[in-house]
C-alpha atoms as a PDB file:
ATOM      1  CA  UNK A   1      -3.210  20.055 -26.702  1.00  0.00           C
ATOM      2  CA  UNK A   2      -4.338  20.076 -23.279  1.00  0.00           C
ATOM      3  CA  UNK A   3      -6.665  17.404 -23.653  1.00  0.00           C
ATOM      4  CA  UNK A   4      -4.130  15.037 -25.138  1.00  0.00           C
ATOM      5  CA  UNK A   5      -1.749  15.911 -21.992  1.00  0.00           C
ATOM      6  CA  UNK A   6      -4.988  15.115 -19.616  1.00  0.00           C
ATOM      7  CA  UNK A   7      -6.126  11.875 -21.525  1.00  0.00           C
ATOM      8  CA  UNK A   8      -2.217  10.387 -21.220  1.00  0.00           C
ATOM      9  CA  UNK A   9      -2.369  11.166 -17.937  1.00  0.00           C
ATOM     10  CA  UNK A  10      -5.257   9.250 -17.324  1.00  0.00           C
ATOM     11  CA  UNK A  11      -4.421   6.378 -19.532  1.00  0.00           C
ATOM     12  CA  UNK A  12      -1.432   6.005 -17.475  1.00  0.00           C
ATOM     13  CA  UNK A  13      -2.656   6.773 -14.335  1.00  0.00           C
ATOM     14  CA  UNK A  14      -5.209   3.904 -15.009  1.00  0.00           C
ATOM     15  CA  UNK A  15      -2.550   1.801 -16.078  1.00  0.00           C
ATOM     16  CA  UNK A  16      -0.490   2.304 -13.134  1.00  0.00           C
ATOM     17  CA  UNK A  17      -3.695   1.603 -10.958  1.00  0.00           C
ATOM     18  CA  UNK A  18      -4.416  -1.691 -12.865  1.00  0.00           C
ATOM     19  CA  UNK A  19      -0.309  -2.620 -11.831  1.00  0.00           C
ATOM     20  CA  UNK A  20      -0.215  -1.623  -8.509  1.00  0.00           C
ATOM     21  CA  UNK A  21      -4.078  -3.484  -7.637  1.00  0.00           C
ATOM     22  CA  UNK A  22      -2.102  -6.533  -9.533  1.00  0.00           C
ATOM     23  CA  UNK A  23       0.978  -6.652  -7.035  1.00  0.00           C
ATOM     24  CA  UNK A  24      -1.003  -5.711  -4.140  1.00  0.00           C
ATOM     25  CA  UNK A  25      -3.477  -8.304  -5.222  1.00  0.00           C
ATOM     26  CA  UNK A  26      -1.309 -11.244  -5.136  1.00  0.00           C
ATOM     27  CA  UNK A  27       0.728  -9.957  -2.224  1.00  0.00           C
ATOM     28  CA  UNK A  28      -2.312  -9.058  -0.126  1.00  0.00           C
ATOM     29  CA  UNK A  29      -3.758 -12.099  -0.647  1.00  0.00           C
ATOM     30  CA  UNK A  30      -1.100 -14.689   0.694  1.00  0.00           C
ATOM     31  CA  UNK A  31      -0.427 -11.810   3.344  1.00  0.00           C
ATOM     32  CA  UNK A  32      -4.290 -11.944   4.665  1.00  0.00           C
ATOM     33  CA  UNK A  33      -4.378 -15.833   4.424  1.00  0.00           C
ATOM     34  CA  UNK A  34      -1.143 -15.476   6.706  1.00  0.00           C
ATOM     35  CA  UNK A  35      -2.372 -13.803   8.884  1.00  0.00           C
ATOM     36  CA  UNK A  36      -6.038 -15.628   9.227  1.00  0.00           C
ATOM     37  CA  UNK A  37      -3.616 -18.697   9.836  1.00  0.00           C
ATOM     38  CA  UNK A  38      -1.609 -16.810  12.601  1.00  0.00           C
ATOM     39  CA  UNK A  39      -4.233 -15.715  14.171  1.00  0.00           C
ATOM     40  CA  UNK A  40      -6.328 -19.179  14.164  1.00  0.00           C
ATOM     41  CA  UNK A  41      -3.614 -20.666  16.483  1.00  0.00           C
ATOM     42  CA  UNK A  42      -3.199 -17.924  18.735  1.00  0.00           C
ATOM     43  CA  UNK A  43      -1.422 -14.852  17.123  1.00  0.00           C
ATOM     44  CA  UNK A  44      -3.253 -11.139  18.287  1.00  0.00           C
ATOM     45  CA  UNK A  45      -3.911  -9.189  15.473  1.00  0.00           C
ATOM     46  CA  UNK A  46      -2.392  -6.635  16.232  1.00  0.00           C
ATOM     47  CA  UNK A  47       0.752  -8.123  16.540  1.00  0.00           C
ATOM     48  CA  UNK A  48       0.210 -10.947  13.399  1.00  0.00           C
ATOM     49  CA  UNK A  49      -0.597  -7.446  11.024  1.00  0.00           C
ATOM     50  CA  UNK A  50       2.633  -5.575  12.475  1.00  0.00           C
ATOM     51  CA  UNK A  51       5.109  -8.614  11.474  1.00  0.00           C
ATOM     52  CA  UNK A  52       3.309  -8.968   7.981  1.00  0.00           C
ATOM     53  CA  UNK A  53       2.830  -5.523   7.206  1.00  0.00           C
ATOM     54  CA  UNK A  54       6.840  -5.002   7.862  1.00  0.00           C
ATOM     55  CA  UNK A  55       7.366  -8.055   5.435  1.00  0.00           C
ATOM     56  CA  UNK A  56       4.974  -6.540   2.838  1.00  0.00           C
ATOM     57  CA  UNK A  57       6.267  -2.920   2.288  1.00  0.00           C
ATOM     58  CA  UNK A  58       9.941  -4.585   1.900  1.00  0.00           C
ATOM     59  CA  UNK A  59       8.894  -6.938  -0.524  1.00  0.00           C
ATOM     60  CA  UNK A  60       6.145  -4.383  -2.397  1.00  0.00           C
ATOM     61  CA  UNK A  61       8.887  -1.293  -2.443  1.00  0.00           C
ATOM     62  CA  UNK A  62      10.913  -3.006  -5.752  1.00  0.00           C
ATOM     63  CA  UNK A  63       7.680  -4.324  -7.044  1.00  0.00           C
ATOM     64  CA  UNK A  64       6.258  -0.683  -6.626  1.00  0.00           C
ATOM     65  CA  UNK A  65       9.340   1.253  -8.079  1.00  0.00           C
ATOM     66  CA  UNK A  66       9.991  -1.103 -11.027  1.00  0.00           C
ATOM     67  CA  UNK A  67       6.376  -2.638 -12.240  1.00  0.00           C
ATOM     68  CA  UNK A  68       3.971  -0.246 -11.144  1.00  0.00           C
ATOM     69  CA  UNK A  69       5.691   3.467 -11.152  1.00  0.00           C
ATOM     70  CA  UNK A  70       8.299   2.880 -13.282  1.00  0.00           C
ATOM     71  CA  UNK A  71      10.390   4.966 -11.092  1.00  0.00           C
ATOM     72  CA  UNK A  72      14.130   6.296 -12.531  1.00  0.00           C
ATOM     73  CA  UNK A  73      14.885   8.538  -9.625  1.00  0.00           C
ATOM     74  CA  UNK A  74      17.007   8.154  -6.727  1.00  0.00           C
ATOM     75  CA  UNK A  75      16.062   5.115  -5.144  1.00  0.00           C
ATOM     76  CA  UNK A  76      17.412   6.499  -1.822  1.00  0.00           C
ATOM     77  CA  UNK A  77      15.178   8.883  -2.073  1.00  0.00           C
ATOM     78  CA  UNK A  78      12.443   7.192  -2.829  1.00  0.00           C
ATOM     79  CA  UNK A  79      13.347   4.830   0.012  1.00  0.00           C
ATOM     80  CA  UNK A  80      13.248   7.277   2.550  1.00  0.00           C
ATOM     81  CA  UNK A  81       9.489   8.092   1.271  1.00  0.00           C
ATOM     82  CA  UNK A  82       8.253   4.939   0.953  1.00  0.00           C
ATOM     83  CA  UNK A  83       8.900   4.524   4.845  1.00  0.00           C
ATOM     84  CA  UNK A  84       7.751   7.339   5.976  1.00  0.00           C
ATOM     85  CA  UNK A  85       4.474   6.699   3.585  1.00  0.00           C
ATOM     86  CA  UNK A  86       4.431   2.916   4.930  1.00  0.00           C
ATOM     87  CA  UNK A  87       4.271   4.688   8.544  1.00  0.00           C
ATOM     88  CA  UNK A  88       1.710   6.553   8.083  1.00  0.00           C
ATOM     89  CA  UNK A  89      -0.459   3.703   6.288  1.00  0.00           C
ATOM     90  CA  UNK A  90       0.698   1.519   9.291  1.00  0.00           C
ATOM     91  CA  UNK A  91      -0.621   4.213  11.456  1.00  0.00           C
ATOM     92  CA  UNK A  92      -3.991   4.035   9.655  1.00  0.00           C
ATOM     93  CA  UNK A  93      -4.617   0.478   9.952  1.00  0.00           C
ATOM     94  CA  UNK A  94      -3.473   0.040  13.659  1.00  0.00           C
ATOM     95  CA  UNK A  95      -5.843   2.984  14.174  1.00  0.00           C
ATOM     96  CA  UNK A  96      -8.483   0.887  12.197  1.00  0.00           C
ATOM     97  CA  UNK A  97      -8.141  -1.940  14.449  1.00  0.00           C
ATOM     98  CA  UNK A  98      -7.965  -0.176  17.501  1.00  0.00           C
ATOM     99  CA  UNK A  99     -11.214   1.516  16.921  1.00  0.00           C
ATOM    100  CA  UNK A 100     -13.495  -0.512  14.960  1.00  0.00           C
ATOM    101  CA  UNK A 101     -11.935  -4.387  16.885  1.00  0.00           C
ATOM    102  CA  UNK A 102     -11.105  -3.214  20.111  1.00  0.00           C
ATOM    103  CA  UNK A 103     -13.571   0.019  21.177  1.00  0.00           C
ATOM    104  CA  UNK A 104     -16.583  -1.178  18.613  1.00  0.00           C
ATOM    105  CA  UNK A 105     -16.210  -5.493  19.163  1.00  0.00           C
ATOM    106  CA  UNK A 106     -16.369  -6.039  15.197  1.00  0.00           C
ATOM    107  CA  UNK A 107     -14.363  -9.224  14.474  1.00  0.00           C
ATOM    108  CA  UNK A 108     -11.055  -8.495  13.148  1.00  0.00           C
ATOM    109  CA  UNK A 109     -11.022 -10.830  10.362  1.00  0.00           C
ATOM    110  CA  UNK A 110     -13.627  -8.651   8.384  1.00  0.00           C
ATOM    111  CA  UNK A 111     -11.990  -5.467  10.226  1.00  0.00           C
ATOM    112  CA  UNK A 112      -8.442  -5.962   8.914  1.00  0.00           C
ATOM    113  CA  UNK A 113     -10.069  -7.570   5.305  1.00  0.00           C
ATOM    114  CA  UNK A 114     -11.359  -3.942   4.906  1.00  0.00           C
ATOM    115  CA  UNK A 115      -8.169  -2.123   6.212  1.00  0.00           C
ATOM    116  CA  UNK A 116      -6.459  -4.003   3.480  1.00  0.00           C
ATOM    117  CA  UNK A 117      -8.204  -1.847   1.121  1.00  0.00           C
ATOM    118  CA  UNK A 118      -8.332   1.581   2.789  1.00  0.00           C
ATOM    119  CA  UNK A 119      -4.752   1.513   3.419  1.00  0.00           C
ATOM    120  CA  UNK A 120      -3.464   0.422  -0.293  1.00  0.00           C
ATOM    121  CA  UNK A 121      -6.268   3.306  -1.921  1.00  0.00           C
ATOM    122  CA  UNK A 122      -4.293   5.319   0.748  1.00  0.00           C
ATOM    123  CA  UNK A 123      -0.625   4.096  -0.263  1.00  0.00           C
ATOM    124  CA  UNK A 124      -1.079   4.253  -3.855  1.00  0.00           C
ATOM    125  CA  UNK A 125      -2.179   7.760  -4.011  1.00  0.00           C
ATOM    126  CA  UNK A 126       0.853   8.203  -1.440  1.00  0.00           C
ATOM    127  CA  UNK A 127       3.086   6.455  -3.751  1.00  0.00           C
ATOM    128  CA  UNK A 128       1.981   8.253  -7.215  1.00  0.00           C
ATOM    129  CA  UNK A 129       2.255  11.556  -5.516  1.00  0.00           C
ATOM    130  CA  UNK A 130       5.144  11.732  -3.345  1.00  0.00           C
ATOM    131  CA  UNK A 131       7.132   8.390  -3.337  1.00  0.00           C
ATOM    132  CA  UNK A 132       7.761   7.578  -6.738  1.00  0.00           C
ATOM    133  CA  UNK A 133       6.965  10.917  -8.491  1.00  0.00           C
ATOM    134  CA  UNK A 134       6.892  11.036 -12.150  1.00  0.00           C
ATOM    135  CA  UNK A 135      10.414  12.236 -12.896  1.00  0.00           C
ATOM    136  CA  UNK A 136       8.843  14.264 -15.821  1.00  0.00           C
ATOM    137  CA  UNK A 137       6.807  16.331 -13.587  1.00  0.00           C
ATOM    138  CA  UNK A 138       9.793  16.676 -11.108  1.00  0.00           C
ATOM    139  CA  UNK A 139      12.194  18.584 -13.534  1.00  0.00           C
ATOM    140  CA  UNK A 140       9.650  20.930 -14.720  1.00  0.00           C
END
């Protein structure tokens, strides 16, 4: 019996993973070529990733609750979460920049290509856990 529990857990745990790397994949994406563009004609990176970051949690919070989560809770709530969780993951990549760009001198093209990745293994876990919690679990 436990087993089963642990395997459907898994299975859709995977299957969430699979969703959420799916609409992070196609929103990272144009975001990243956004912000190579901004930054080609002038933008700081710094300030380029703080506009599209803002545009990207908006835009990936319905995505998130609906495709990826399927989340049925209060989406006030779950609101209020996913901001704090998208300040903390902003936190983290600013912090990435700032160290490994500005105090190290790695280009920030490969710097914030990596961030990309650190911050959504960061926000999904961030996401499953806290943001949009499995209402099953909740009410136990």
């Amino acid at each position: 019996m436990a087993g089963e529990v642990f395997n459907i857990k898994t299975r859709e745990s995977v299957t969430q993973l699979f969703r959420y790397a799916l609409v992070g994949l196609l929103s990272n994406v144009a975001g990243y070529l956004v912000y190579l563009a901004f930054t080609y004609v002038g933008g700081t990176p710094k300030v380029t990733m703080t506009l599209l970051y803002g545009v990207g949690a908006a835009v990936g919070f319905f995505g998130n609750r609906s495709l990826t989560f399927e989340h049925q809770g209060s989406i006030m709530g779950a609101g209020v979460r996913y901001v704090i969780a998208h300040c903390i993951g902003y936190l983290l990549n600013l912090g990435i920049l700032i160290v490994f760009v500005d105090k190290l001198g790695h280009p920030h093209q490969w710097v914030q290509g990596v961030a990309i990745f650190v911050v959504a293994a960061f926000l999904f876990l961030a996401f499953k856990v806290f943001v949009f919690p499995d209402s099953r679990e909740v009410a136990r």
